[in-house]
N, C-alpha and C. Protein backbone atom coordinates (compact mmCIF):
# COMPACT_ATOMS: atom_id res chain seq x y z
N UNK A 1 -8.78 0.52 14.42
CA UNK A 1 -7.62 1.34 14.65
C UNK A 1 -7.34 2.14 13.38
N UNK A 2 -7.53 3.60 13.79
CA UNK A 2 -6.72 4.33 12.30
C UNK A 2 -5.53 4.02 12.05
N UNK A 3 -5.08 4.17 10.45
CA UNK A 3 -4.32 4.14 9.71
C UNK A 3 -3.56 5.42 9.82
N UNK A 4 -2.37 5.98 9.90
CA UNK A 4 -1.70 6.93 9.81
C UNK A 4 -0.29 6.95 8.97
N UNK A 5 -0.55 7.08 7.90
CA UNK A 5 0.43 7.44 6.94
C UNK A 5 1.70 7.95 7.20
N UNK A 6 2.91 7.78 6.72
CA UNK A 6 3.96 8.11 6.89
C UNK A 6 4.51 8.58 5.63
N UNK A 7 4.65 9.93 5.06
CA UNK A 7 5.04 9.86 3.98
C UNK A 7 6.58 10.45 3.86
N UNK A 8 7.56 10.12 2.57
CA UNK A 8 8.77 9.59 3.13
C UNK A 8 9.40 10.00 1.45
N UNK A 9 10.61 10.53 1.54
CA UNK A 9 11.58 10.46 0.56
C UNK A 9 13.16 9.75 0.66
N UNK A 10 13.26 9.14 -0.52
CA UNK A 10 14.56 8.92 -0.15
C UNK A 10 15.89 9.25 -1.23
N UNK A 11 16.88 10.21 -0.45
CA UNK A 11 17.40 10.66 -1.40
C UNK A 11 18.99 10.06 -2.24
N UNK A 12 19.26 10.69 -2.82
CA UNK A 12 20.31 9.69 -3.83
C UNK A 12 21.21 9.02 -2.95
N UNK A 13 21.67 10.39 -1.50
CA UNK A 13 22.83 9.44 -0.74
C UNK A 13 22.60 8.63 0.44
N UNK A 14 21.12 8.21 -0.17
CA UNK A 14 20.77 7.20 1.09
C UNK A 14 19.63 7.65 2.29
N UNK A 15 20.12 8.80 2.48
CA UNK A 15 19.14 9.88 3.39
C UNK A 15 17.67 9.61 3.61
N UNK A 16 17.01 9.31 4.16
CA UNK A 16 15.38 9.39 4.21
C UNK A 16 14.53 10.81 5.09
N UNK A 17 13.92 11.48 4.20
CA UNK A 17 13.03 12.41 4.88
C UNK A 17 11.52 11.92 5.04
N UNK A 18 10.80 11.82 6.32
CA UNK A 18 9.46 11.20 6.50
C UNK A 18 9.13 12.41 7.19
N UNK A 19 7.79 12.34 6.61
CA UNK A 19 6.37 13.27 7.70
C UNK A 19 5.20 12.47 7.63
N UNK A 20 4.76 13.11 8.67
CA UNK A 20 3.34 12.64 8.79
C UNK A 20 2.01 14.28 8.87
N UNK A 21 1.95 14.37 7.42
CA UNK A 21 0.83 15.82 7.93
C UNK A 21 -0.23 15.84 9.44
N UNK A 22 -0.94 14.64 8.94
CA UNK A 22 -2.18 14.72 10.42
C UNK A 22 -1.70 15.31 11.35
N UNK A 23 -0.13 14.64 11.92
CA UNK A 23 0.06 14.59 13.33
C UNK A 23 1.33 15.52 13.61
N UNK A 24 1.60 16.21 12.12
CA UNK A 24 2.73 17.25 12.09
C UNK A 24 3.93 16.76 12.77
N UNK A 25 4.79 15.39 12.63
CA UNK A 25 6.14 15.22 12.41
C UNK A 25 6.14 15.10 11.33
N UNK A 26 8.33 15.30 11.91
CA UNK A 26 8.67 15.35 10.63
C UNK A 26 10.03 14.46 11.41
N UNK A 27 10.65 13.38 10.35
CA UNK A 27 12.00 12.75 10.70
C UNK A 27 12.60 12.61 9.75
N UNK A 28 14.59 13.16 9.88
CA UNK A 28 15.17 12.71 9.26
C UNK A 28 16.45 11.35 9.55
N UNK A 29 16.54 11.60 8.73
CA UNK A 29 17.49 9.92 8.94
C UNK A 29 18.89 9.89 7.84
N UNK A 30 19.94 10.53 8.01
CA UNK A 30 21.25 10.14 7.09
C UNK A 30 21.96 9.42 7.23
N UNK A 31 22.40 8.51 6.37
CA UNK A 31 23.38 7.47 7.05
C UNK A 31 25.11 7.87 6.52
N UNK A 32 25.97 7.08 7.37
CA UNK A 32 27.32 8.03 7.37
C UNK A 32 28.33 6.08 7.34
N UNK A 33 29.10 6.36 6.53
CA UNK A 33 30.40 5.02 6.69
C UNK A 33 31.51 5.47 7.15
N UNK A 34 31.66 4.79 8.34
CA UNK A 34 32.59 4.61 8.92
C UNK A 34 33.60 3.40 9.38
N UNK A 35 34.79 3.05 8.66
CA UNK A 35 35.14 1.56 8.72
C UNK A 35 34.55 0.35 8.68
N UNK A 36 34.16 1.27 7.25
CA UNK A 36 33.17 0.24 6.54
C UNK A 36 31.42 -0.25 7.50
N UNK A 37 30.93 0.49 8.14
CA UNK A 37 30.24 0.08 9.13
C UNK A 37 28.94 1.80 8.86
N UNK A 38 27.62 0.82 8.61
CA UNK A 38 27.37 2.28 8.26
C UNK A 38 26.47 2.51 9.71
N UNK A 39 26.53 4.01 10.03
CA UNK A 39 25.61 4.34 11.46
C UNK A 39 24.48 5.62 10.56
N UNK A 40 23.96 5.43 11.32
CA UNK A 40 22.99 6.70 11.24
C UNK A 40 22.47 7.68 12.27
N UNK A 41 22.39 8.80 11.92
CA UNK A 41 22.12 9.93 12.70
C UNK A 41 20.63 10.44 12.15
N UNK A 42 19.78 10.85 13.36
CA UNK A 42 18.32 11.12 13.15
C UNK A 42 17.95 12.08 13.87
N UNK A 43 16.94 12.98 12.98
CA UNK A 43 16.57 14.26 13.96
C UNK A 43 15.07 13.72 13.76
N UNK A 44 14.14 15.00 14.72
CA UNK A 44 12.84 15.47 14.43
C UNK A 44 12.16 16.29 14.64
N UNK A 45 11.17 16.75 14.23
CA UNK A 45 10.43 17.51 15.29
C UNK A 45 8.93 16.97 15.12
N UNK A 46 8.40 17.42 16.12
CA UNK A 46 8.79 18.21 17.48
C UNK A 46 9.23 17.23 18.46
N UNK A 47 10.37 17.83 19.28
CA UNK A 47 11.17 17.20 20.00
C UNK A 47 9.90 16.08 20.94
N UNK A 48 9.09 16.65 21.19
CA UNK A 48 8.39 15.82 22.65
C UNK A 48 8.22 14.19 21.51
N UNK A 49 7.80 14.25 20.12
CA UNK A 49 7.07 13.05 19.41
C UNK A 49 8.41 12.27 19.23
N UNK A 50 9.83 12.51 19.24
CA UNK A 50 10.65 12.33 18.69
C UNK A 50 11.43 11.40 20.16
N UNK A 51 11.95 10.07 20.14
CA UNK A 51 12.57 9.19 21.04
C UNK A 51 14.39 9.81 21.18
N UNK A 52 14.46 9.89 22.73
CA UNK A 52 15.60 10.35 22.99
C UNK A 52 16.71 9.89 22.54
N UNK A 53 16.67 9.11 22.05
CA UNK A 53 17.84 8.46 21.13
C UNK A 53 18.17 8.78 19.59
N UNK A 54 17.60 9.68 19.57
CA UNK A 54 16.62 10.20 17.77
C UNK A 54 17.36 12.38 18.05
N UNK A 55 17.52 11.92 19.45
CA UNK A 55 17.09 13.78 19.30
C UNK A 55 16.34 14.30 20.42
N UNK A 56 14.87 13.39 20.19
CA UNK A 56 14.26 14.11 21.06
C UNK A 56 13.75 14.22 22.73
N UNK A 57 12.90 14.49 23.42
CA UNK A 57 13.24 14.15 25.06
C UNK A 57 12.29 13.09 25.36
């Protein structure tokens, strides 16, 4: 089974940006506090690779 890399930043306020060149996504991920409770919100593209709960269809 190939290996497929995920490569990934993470920034000062927590935020994570990931891609994957081969397979051309890309996901982000910010996280947000709310009463004390942290959630996160996530995009991607392209919508079809990306789970409807994320964004995509």
């Amino acid at each position: 089974m190939p290996r497929r890399a995920l490569k990934y930043v993470v920034e000062a306020n927590g935020g994570t940006q990931g891609w994957n060149e081969k397979n051309a996504i890309e996901i982000s991920l910010t996280p947000s506090l709310q009463g004390g409770k942290v959630g996160w919100a996530c995009r991607g593209y392209p919508n079809a690779a990306i789970p409807a709960n994320c964004g995509g269809k």
